[in-house]
C-alpha atoms as a PDB file:
ATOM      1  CA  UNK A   1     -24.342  -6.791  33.018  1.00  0.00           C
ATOM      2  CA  UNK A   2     -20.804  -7.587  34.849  1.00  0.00           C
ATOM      3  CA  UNK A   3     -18.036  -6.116  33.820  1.00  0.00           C
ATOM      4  CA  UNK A   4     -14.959  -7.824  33.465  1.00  0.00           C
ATOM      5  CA  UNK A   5     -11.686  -7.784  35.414  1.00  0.00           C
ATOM      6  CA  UNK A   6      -8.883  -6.718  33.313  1.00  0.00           C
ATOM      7  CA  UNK A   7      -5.565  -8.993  33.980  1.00  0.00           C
ATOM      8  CA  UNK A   8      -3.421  -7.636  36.548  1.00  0.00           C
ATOM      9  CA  UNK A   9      -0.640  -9.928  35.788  1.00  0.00           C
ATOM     10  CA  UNK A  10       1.583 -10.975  32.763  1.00  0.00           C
ATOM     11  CA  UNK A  11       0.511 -14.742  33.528  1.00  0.00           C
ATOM     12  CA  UNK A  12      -3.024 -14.020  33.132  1.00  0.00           C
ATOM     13  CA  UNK A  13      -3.050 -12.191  29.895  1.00  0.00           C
ATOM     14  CA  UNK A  14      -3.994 -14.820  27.058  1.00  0.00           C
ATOM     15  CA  UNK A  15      -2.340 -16.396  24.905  1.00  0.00           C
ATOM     16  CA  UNK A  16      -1.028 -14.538  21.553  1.00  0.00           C
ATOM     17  CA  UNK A  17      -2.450 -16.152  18.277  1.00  0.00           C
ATOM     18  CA  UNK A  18      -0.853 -17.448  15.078  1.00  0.00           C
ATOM     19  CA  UNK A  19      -2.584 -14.588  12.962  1.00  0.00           C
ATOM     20  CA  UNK A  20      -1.421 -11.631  15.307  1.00  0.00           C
ATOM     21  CA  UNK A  21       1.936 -13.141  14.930  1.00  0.00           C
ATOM     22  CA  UNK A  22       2.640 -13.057  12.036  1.00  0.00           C
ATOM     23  CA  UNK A  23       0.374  -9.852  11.093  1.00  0.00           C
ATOM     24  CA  UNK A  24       3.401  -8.051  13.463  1.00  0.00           C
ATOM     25  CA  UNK A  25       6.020 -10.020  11.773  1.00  0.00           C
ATOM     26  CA  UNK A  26       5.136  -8.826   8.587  1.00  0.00           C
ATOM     27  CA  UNK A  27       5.324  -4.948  10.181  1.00  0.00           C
ATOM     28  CA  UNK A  28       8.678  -6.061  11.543  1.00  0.00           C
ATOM     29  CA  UNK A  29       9.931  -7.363   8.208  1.00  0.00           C
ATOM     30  CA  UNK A  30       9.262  -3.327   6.862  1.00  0.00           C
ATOM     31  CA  UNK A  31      10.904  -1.736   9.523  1.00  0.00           C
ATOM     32  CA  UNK A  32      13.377  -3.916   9.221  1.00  0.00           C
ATOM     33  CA  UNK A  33      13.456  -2.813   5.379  1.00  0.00           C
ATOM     34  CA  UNK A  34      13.752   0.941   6.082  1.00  0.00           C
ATOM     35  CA  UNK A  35      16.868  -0.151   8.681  1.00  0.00           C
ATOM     36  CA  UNK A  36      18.392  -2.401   6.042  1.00  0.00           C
ATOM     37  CA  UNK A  37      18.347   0.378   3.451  1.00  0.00           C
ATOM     38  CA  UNK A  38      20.065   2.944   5.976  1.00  0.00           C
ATOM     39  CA  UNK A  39      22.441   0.466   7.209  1.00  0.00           C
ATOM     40  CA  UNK A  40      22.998  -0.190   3.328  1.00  0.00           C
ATOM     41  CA  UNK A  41      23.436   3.600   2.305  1.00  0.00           C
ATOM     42  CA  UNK A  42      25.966   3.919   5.264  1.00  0.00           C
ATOM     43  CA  UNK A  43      28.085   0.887   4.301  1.00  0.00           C
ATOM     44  CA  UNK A  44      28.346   2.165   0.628  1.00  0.00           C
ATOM     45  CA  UNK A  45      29.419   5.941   2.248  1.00  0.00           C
ATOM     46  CA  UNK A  46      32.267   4.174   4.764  1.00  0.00           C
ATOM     47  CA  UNK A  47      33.020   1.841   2.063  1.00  0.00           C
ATOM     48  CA  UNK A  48      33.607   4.679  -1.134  1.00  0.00           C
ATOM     49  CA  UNK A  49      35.666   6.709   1.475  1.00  0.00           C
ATOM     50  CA  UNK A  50      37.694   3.836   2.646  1.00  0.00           C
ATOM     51  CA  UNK A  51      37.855   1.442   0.585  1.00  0.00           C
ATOM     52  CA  UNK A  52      37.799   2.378  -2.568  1.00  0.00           C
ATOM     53  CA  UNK A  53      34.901   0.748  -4.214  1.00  0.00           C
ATOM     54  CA  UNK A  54      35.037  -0.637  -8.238  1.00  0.00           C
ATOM     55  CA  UNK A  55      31.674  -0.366  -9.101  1.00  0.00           C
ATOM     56  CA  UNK A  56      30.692  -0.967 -12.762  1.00  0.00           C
ATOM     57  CA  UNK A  57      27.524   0.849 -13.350  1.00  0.00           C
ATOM     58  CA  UNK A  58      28.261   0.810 -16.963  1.00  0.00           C
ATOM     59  CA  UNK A  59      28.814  -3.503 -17.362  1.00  0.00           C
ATOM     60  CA  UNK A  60      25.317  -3.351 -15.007  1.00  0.00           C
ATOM     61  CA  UNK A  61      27.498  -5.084 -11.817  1.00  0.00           C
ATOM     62  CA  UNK A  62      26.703  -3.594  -8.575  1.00  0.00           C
ATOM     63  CA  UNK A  63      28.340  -6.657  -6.626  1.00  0.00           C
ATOM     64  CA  UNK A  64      31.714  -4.790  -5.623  1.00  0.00           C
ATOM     65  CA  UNK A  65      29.460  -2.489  -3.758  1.00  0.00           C
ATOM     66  CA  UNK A  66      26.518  -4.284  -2.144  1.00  0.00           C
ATOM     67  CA  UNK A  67      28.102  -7.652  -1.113  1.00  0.00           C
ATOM     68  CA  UNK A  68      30.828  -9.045   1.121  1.00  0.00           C
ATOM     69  CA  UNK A  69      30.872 -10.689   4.192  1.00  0.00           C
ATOM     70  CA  UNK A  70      31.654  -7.487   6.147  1.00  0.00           C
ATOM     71  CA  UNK A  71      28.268  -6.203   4.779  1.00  0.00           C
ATOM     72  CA  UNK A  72      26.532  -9.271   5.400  1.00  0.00           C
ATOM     73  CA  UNK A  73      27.974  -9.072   8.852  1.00  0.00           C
ATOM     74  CA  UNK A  74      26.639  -5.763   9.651  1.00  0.00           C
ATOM     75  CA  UNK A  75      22.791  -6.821   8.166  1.00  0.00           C
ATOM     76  CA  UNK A  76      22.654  -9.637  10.511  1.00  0.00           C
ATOM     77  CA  UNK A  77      23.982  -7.024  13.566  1.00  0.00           C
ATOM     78  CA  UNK A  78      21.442  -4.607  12.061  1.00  0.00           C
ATOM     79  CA  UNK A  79      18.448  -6.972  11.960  1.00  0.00           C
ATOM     80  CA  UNK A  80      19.583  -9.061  15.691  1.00  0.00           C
ATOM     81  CA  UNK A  81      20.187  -5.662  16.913  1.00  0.00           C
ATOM     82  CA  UNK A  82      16.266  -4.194  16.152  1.00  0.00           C
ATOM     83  CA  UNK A  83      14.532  -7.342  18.001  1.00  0.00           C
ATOM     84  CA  UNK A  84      17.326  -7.411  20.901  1.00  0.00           C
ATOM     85  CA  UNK A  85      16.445  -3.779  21.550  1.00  0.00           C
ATOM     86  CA  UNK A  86      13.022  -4.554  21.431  1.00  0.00           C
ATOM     87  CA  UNK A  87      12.469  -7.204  23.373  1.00  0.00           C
ATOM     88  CA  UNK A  88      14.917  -6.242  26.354  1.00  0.00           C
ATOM     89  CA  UNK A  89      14.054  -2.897  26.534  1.00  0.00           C
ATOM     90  CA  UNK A  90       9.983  -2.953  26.069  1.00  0.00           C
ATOM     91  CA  UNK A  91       9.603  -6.977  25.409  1.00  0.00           C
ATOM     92  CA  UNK A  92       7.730  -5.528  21.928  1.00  0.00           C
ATOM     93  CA  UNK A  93       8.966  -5.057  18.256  1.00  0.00           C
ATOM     94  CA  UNK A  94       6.918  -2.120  16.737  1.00  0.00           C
ATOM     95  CA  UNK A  95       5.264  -4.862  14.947  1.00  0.00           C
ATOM     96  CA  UNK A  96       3.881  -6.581  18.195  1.00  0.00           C
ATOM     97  CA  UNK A  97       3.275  -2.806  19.802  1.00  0.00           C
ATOM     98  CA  UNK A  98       0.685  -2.070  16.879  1.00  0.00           C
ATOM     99  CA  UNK A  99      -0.751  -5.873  17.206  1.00  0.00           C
ATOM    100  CA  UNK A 100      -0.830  -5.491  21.156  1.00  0.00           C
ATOM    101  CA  UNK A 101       1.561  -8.239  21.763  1.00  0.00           C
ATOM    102  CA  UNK A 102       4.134  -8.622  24.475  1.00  0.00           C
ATOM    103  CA  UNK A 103       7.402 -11.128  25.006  1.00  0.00           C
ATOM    104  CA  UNK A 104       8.275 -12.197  28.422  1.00  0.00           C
ATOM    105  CA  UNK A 105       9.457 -15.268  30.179  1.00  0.00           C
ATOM    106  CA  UNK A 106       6.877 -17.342  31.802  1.00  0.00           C
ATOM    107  CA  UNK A 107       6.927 -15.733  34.952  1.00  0.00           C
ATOM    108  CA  UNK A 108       6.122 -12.129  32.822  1.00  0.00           C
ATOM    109  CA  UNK A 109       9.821 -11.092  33.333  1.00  0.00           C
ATOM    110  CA  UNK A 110      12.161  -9.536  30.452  1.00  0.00           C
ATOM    111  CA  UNK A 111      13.958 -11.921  28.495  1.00  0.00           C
ATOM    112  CA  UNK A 112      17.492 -12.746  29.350  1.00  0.00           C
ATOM    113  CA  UNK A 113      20.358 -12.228  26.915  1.00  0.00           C
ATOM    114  CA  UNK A 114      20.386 -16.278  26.484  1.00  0.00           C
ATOM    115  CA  UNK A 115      16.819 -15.922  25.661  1.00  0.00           C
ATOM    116  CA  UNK A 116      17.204 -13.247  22.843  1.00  0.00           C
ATOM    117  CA  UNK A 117      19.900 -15.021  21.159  1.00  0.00           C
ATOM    118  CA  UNK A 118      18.034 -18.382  21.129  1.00  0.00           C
ATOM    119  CA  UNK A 119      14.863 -16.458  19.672  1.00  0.00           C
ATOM    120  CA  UNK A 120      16.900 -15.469  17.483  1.00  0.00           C
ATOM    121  CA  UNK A 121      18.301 -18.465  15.734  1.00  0.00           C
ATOM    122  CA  UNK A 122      15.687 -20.409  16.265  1.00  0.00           C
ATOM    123  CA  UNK A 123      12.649 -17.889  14.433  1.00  0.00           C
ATOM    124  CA  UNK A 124      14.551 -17.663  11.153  1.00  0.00           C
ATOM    125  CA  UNK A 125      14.106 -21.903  10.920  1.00  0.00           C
ATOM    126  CA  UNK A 126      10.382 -21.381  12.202  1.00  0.00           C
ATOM    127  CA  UNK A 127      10.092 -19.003   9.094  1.00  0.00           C
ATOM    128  CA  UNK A 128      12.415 -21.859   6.669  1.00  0.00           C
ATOM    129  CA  UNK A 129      10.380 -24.811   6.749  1.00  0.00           C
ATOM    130  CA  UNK A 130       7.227 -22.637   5.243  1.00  0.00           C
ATOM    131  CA  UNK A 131       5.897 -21.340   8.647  1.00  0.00           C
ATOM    132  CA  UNK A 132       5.778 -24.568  10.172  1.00  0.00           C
ATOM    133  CA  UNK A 133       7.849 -23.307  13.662  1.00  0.00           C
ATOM    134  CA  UNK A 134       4.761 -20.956  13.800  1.00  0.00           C
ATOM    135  CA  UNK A 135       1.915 -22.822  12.786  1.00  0.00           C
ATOM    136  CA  UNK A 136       3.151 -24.993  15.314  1.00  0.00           C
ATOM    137  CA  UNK A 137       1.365 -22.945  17.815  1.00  0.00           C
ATOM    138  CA  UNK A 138      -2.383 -24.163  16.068  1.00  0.00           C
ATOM    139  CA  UNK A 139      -1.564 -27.802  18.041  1.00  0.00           C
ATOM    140  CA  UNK A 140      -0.793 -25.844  21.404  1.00  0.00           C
ATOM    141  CA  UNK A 141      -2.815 -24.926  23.950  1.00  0.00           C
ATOM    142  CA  UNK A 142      -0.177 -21.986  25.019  1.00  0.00           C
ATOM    143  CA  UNK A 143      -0.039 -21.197  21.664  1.00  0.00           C
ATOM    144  CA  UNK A 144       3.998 -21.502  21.792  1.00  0.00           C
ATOM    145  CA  UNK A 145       5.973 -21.821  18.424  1.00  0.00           C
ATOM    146  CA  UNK A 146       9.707 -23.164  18.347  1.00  0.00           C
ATOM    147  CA  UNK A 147      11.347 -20.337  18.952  1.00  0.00           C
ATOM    148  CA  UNK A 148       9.328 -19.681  22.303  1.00  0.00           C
ATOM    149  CA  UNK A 149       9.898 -23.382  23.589  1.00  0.00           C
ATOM    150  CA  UNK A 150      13.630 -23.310  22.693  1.00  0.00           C
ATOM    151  CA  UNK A 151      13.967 -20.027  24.493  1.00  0.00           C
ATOM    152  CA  UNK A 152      11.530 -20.308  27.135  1.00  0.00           C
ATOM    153  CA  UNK A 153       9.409 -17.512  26.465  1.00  0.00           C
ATOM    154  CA  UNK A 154       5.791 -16.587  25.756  1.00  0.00           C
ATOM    155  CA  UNK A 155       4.169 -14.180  23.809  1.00  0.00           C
ATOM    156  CA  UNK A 156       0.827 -12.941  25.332  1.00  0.00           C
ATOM    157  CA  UNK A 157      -1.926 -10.729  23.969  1.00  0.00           C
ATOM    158  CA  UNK A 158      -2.304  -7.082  25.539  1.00  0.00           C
ATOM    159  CA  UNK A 159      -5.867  -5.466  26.853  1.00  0.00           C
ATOM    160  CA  UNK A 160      -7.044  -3.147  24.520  1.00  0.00           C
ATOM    161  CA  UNK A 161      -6.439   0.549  26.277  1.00  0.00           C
ATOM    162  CA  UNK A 162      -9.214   1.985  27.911  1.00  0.00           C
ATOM    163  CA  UNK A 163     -11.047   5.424  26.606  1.00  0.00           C
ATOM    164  CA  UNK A 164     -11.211   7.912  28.771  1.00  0.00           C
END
């Protein structure tokens, strides 16, 4: 029986699936959550101290406290902020960490700043037109959906560690 040779390389790692994909998406999405709400609480502490908020508990209208554009603002920071982190500093989300995918230009180096941003705006239409950006990736051989063709990146499956 021959044993395999693990991939030395970022380029020879395979291709990451439309399953895994989204299966770390969805982890992202409640991270994501838990960040929201804390980036939510925080906003209402700044914004009771400072700006004097008119909530009506009473008439059941909560929108003087939970909506503006300077909270809306600070959600999209908060949420472009998590996968910027993530994919400069360790090219995975803790979604992709527990589903053993990894984000990387072609050539297996860390996405540029260009690159982020254009993952960025480009995943949320993926994710619009019912998953189509990522099911995309079913009639590709790299398995690439429109957010890693318009930024020029690919997302490649990990070796499973070895036991010691």
């Amino acid at each position: 029986m021959t044993q395999q040779q693990s991939p030395t390389s970022f380029t020879e790692l395979p291709y990451a699936g439309v399953g895994r994909r989204l299966a770390a998406l969805v982890y992202d999405l409640l991270i994501l959550g838990g960040l929201l709400v804390v980036y939510g609480f925080l906003a209402m502490m700044v914004a009771s101290v400072f700006g004097g908020l008119d909530c009506r508990p009473d008439e059941l209208d909560y929108s003087p406290c939970v909506s503006g554009p300077l909270l809306q603002a600070g959600m999209i920071l908060v949420v472009a902020g998590y996968y910027f982190w993530s994919w400069r500093g360790a090219g995975q989300t803790i979604g992709m960490r527990a589903w053993r995918l990894m984000v990387a230009s072609p050539e297996g180096v860390q996405l540029s700043w260009t690159q982020c941003v254009m993952r960025a705006l480009v995943a949320p239409v993926s994710i619009a037109v019912f998953g189509a950006g990522y099911f995309w990736g079913w009639t590709r051989t790299d398995r690439a959906s429109w957010h890693d063709l318009a930024s020029d990146s690919q997302v490649r499956l990990l070796p499973k560690p070895t036991k010691k």
